[in-house]
N, C-alpha and C. Protein backbone atom coordinates (compact mmCIF):
# COMPACT_ATOMS: atom_id res chain seq x y z
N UNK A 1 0.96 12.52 -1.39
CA UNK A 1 0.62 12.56 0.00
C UNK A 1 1.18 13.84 0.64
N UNK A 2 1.97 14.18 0.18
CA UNK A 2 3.09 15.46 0.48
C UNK A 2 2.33 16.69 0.44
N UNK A 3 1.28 16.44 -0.81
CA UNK A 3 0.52 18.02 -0.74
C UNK A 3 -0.68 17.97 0.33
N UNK A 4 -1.51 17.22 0.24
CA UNK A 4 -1.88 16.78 1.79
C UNK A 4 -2.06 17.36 2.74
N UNK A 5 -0.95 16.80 2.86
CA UNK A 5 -0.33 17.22 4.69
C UNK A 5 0.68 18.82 4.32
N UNK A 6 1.08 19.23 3.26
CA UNK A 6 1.35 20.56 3.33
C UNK A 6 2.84 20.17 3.86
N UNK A 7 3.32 19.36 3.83
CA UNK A 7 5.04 19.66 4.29
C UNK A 7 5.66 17.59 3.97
N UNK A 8 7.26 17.77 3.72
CA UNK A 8 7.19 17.27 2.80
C UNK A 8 7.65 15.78 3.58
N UNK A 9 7.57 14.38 3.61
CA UNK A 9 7.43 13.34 4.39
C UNK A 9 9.21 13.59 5.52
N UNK A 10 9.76 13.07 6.58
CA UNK A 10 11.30 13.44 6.39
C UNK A 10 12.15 12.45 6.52
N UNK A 11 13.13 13.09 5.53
CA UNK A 11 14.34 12.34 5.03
C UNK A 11 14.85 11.49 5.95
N UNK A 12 15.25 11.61 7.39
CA UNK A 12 16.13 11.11 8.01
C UNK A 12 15.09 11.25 9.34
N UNK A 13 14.94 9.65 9.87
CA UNK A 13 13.56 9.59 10.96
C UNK A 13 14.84 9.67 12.45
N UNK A 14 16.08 9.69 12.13
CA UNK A 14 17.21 10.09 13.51
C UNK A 14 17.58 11.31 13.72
N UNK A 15 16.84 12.41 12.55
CA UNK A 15 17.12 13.52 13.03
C UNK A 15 17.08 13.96 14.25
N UNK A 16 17.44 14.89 15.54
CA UNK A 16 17.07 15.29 16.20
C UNK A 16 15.71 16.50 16.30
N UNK A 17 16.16 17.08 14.96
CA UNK A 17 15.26 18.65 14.57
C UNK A 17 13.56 18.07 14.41
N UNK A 18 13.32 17.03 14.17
CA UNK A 18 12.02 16.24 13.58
C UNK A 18 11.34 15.61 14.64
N UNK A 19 10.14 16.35 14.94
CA UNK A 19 9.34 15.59 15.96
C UNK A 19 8.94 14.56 15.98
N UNK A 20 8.79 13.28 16.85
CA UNK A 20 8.80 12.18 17.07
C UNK A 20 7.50 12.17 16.25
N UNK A 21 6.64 12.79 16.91
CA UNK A 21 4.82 12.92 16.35
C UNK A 21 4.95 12.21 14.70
N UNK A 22 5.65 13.58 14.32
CA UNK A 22 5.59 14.12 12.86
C UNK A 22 6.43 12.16 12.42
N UNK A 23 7.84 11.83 12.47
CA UNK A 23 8.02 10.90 12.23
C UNK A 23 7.04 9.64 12.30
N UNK A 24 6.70 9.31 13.69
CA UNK A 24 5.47 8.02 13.83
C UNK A 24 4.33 8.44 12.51
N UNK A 25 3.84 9.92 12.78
CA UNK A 25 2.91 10.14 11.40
C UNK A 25 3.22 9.49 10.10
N UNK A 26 3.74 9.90 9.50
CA UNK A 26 4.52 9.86 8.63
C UNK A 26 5.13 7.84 8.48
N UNK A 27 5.42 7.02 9.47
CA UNK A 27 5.63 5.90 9.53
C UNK A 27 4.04 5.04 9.06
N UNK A 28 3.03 5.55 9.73
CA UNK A 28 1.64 5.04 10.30
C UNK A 28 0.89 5.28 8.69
N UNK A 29 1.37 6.09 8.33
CA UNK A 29 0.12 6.97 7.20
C UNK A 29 1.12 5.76 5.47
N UNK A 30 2.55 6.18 5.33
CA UNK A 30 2.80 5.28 4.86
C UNK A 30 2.98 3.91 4.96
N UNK A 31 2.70 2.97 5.77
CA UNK A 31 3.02 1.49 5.94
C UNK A 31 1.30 1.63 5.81
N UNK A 32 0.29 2.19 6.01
CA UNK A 32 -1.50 2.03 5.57
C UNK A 32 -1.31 1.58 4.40
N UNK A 33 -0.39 2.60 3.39
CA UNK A 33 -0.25 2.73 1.88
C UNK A 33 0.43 1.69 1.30
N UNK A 34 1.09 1.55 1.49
CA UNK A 34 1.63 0.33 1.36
C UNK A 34 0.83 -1.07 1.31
N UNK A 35 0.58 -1.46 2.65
CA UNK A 35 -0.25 -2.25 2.87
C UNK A 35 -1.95 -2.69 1.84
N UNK A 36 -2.28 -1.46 2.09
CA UNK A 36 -3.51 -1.46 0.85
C UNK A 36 -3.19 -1.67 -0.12
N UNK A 37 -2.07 -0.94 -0.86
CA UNK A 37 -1.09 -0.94 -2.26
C UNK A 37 -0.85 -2.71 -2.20
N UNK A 38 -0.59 -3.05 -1.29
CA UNK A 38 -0.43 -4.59 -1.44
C UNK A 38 -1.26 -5.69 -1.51
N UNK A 39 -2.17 -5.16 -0.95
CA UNK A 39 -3.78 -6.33 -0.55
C UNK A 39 -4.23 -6.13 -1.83
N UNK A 40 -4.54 -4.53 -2.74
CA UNK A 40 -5.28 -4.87 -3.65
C UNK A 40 -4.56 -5.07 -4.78
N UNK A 41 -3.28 -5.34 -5.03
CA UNK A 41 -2.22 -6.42 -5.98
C UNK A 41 -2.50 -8.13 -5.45
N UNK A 42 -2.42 -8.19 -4.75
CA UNK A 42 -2.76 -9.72 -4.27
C UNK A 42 -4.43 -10.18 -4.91
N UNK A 43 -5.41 -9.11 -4.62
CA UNK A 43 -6.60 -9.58 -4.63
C UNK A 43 -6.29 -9.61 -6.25
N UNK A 44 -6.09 -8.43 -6.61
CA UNK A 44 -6.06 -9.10 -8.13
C UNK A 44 -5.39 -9.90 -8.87
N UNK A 45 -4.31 -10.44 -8.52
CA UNK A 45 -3.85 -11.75 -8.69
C UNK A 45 -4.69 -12.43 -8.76
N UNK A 46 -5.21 -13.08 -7.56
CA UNK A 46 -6.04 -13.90 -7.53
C UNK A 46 -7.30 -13.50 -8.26
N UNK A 47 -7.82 -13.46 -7.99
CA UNK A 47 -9.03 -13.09 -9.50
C UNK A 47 -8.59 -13.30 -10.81
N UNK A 48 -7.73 -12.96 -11.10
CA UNK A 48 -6.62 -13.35 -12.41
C UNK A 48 -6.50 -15.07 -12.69
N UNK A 49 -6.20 -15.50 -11.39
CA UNK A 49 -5.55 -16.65 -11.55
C UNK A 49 -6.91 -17.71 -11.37
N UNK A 50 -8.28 -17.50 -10.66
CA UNK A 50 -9.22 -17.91 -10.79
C UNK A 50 -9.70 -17.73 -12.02
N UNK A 51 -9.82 -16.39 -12.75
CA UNK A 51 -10.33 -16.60 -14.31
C UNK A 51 -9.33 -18.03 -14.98
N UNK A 52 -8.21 -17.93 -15.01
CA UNK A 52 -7.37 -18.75 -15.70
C UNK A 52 -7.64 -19.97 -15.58
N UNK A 53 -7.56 -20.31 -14.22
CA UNK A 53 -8.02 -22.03 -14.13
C UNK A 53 -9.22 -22.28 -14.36
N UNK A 54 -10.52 -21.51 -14.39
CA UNK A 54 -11.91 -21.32 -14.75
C UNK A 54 -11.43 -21.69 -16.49
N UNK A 55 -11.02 -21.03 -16.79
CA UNK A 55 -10.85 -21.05 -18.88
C UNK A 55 -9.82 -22.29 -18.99
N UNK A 56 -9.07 -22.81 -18.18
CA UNK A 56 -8.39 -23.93 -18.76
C UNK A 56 -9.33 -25.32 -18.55
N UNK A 57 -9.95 -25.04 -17.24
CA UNK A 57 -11.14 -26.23 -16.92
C UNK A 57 -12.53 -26.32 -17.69
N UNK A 58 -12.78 -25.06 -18.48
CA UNK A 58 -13.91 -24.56 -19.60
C UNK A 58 -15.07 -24.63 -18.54
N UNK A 59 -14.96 -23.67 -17.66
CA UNK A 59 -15.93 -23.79 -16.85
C UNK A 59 -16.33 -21.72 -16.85
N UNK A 60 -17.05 -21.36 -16.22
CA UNK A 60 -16.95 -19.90 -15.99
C UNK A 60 -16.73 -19.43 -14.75
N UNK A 61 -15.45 -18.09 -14.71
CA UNK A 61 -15.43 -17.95 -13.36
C UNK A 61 -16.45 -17.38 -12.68
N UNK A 62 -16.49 -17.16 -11.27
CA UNK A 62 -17.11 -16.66 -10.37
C UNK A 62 -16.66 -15.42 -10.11
């Protein structure tokens, strides 16, 4: 994400030297990533866990 945006995420969001902007950016753009990073681990869980009970019930999943 760092090459991106051309400068590098920052270390310490209490700096004084670090624009508020640049921090909220930087908050907003990673917690997206995250978030997605998380929904599509969950979705595939589940899909996982629907094949499984599909093959233990000898049925086919959906």
């Amino acid at each position: 994400m760092e090459a991106r945006l051309g400068q590098a995420a920052p270390t310490d969001p209490t700096d004084p030297n670090i624009a508020i902007r640049e921090v909220i950016l930087w908050s907003v753009i990673s917690g997206a990533v995250m978030g997605l990073a998380r929904t599509l681990v969950y979705r595939r869980l589940a899909l996982n866990a629907r094949k499984q009970r599909s093959l233990a019930q000898g049925t086919r999943p959906k």
